[in-house]
N, C-alpha and C. Protein backbone atom coordinates (compact mmCIF):
# COMPACT_ATOMS: atom_id res chain seq x y z
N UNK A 1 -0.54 -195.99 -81.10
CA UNK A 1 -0.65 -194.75 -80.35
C UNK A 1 -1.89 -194.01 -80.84
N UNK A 2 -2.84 -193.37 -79.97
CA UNK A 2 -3.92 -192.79 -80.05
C UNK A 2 -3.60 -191.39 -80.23
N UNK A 3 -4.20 -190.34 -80.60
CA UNK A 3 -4.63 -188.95 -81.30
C UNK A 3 -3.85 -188.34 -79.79
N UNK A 4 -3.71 -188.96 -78.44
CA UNK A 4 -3.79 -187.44 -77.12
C UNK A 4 -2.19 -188.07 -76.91
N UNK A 5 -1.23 -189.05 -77.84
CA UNK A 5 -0.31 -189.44 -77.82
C UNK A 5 0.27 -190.86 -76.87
N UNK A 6 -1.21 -190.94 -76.55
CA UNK A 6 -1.23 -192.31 -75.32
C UNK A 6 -0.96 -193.64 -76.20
N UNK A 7 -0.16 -194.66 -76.15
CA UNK A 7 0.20 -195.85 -76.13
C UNK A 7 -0.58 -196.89 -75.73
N UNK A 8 -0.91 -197.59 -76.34
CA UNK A 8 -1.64 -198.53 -75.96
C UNK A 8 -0.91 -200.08 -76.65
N UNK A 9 -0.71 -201.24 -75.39
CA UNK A 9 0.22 -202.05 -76.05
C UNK A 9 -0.10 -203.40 -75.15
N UNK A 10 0.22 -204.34 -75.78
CA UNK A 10 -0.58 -205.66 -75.23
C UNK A 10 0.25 -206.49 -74.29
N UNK A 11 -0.22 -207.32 -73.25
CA UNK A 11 0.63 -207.42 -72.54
C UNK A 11 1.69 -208.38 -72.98
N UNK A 12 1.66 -209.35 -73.41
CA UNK A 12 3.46 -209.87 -74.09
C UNK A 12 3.99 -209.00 -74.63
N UNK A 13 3.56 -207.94 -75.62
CA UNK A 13 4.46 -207.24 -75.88
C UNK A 13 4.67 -206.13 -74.82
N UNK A 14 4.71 -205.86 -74.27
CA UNK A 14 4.94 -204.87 -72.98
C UNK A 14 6.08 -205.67 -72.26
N UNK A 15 5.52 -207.00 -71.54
CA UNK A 15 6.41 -207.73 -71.12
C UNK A 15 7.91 -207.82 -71.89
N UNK A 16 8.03 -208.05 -73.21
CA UNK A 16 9.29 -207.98 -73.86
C UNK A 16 10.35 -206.69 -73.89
N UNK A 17 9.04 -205.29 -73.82
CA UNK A 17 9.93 -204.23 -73.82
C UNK A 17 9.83 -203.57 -72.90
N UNK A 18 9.34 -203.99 -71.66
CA UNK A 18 9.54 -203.26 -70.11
C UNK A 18 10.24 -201.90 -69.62
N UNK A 19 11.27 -202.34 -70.29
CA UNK A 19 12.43 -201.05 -69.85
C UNK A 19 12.23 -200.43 -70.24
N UNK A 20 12.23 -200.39 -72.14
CA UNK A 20 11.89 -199.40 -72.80
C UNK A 20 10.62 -198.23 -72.53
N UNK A 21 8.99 -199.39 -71.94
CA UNK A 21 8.45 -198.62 -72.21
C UNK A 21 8.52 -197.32 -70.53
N UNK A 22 9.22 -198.24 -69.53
CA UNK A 22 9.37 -197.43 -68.10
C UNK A 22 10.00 -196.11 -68.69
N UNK A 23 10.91 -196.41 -69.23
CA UNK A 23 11.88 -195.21 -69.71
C UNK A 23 11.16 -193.86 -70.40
N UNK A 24 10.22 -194.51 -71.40
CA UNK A 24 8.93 -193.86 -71.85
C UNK A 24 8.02 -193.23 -70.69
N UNK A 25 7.92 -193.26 -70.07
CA UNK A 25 6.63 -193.05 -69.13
C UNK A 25 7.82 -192.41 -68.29
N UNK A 26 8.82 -192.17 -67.84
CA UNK A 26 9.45 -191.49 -67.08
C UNK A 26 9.30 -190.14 -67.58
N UNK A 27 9.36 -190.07 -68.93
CA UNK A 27 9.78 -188.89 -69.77
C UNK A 27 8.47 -188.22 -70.43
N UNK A 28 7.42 -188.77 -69.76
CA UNK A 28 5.50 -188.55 -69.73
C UNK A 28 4.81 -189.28 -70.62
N UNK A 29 5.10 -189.98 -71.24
CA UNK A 29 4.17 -191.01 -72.06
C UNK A 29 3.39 -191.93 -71.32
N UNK A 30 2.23 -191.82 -71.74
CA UNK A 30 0.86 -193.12 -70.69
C UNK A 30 0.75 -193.84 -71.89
N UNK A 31 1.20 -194.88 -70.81
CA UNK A 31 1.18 -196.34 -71.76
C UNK A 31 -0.28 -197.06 -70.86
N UNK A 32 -0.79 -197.75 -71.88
CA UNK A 32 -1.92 -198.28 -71.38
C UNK A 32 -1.57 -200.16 -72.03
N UNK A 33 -1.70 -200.81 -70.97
CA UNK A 33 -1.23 -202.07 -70.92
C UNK A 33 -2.12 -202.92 -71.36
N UNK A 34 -3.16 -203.20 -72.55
CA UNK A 34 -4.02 -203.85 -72.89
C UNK A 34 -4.13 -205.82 -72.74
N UNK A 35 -5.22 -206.35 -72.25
CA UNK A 35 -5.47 -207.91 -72.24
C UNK A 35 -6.65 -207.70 -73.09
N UNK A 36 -6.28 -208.61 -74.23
CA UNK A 36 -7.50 -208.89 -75.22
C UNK A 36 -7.87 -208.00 -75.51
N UNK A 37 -7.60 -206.41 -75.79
CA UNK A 37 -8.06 -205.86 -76.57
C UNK A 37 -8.65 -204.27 -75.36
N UNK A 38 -8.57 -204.93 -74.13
CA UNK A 38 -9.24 -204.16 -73.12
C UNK A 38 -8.12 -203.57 -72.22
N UNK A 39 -8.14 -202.70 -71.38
CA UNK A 39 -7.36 -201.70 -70.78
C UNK A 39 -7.22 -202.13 -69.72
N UNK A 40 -5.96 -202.44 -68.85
CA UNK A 40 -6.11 -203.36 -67.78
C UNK A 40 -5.16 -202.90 -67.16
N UNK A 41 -3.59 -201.74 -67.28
CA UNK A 41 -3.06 -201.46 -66.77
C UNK A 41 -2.36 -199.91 -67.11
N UNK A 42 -2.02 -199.11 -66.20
CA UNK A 42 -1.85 -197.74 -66.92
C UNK A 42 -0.25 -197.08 -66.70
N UNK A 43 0.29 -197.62 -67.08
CA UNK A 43 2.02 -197.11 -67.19
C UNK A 43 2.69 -195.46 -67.53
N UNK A 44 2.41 -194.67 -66.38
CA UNK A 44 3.03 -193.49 -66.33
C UNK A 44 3.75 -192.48 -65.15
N UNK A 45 4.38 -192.15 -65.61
CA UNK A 45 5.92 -191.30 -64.90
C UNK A 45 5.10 -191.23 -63.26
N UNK A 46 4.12 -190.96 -63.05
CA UNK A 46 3.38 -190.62 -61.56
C UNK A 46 3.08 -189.62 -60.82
N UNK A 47 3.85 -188.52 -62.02
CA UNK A 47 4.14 -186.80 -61.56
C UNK A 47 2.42 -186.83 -61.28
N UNK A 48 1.32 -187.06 -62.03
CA UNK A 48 0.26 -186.71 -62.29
C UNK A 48 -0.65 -186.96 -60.91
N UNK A 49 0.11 -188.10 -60.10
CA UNK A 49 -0.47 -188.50 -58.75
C UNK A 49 0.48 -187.44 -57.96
N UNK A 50 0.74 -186.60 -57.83
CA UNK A 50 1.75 -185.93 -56.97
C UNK A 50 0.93 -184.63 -56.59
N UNK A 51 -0.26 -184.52 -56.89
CA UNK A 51 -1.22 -182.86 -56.09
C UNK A 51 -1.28 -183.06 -54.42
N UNK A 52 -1.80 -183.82 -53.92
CA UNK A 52 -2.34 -183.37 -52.58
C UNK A 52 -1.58 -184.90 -51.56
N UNK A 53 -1.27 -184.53 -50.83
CA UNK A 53 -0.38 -185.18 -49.35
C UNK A 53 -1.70 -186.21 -48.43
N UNK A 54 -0.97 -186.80 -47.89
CA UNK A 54 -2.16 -187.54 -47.41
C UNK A 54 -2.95 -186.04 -46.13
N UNK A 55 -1.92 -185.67 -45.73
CA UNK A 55 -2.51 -184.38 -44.64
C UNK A 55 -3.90 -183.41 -45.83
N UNK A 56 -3.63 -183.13 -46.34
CA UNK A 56 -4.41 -182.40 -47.31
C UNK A 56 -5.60 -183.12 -47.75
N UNK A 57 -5.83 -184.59 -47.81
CA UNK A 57 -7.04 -185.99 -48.63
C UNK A 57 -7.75 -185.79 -46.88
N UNK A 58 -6.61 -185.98 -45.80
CA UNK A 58 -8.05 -185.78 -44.81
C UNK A 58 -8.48 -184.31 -44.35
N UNK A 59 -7.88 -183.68 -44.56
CA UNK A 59 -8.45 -182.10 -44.42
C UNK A 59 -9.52 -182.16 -45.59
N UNK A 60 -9.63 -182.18 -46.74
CA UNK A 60 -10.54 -182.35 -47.44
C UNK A 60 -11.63 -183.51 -47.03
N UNK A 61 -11.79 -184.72 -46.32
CA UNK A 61 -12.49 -184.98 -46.05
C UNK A 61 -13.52 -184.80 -44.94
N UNK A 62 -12.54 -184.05 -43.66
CA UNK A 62 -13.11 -183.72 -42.86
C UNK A 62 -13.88 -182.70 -42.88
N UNK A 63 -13.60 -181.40 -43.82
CA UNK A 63 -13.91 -180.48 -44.45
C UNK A 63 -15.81 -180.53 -44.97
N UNK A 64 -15.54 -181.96 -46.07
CA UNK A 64 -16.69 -182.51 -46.42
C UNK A 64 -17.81 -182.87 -45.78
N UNK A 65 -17.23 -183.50 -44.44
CA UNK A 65 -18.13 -184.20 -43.75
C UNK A 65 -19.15 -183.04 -42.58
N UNK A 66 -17.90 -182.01 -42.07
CA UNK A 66 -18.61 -180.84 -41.88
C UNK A 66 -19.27 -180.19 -42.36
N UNK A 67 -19.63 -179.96 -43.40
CA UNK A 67 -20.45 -179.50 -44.55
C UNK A 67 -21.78 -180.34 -44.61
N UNK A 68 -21.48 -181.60 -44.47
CA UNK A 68 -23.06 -181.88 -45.13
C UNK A 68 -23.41 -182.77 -43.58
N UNK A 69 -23.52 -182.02 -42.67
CA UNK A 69 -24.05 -182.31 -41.01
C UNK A 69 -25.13 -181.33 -40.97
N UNK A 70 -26.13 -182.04 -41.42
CA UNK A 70 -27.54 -181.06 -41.23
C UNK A 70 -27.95 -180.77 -39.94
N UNK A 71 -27.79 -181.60 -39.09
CA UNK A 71 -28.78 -181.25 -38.03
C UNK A 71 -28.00 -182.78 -36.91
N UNK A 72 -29.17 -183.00 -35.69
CA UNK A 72 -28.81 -183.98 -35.17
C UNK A 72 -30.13 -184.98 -35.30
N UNK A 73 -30.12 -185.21 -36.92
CA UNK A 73 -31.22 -186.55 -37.23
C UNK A 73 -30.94 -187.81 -36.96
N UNK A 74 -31.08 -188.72 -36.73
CA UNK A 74 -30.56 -189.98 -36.40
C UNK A 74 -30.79 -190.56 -38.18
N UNK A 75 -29.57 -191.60 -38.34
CA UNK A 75 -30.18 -192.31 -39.74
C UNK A 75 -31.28 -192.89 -39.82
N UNK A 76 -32.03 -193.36 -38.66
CA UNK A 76 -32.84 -193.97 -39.00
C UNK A 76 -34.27 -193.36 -39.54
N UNK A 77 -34.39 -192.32 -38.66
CA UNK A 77 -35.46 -191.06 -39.15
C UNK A 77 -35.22 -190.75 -40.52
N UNK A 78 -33.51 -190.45 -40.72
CA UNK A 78 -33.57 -190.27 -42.21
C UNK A 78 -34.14 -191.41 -42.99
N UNK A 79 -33.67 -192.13 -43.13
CA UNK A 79 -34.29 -193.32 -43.81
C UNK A 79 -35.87 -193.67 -43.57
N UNK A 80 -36.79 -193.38 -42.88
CA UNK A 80 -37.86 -193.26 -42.66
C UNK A 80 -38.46 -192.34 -43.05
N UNK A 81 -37.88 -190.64 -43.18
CA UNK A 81 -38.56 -189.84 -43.98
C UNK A 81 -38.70 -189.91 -45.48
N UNK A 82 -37.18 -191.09 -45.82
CA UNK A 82 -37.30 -190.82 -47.22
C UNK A 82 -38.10 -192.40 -47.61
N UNK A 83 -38.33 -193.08 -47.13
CA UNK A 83 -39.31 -194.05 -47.33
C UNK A 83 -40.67 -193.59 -47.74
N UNK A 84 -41.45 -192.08 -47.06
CA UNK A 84 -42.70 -191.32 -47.35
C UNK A 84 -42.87 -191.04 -48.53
């Protein structure tokens, strides 16, 4: 276990204690599922994915895309001015 209380654990041993560590991560522990030494899978409760609805990811994108509509340039002009 690292200093921010995160888990880090290899995958046979993960595999052996499965339950245990779900049970862990229900109750907020991020388990990080290591191969060879490297970070390859991230085991936690999911509250942390729970901010914004899919209605809300495209309001924010559409949002975005209105925003950066400069004008009516064609790409290709763009790409030609920035070739200069």
């Amino acid at each position: 276990m690292d200093i921010s209380g995160t888990l880090h654990i290899g995958t046979f041993e993960a595999k052996n204690k499965l339950s245990s560590l779900v049970d862990r991560a229900s109750k907020g522990s991020r388990i990080w599922i290591t191969k060879r030494g490297k970070r390859t899978a991230l085991l936690s409760s999911g509250v942390e994915c729970l901010g914004k609805t899919d209605v809300d990811l495209i309001a924010s994108f559409r949002l975005i895309r209105k925003r950066s509509k400069s004008g009516n340039d064609s790409l290709k002009s763009l790409i030609e001015e920035g070739q200069r």
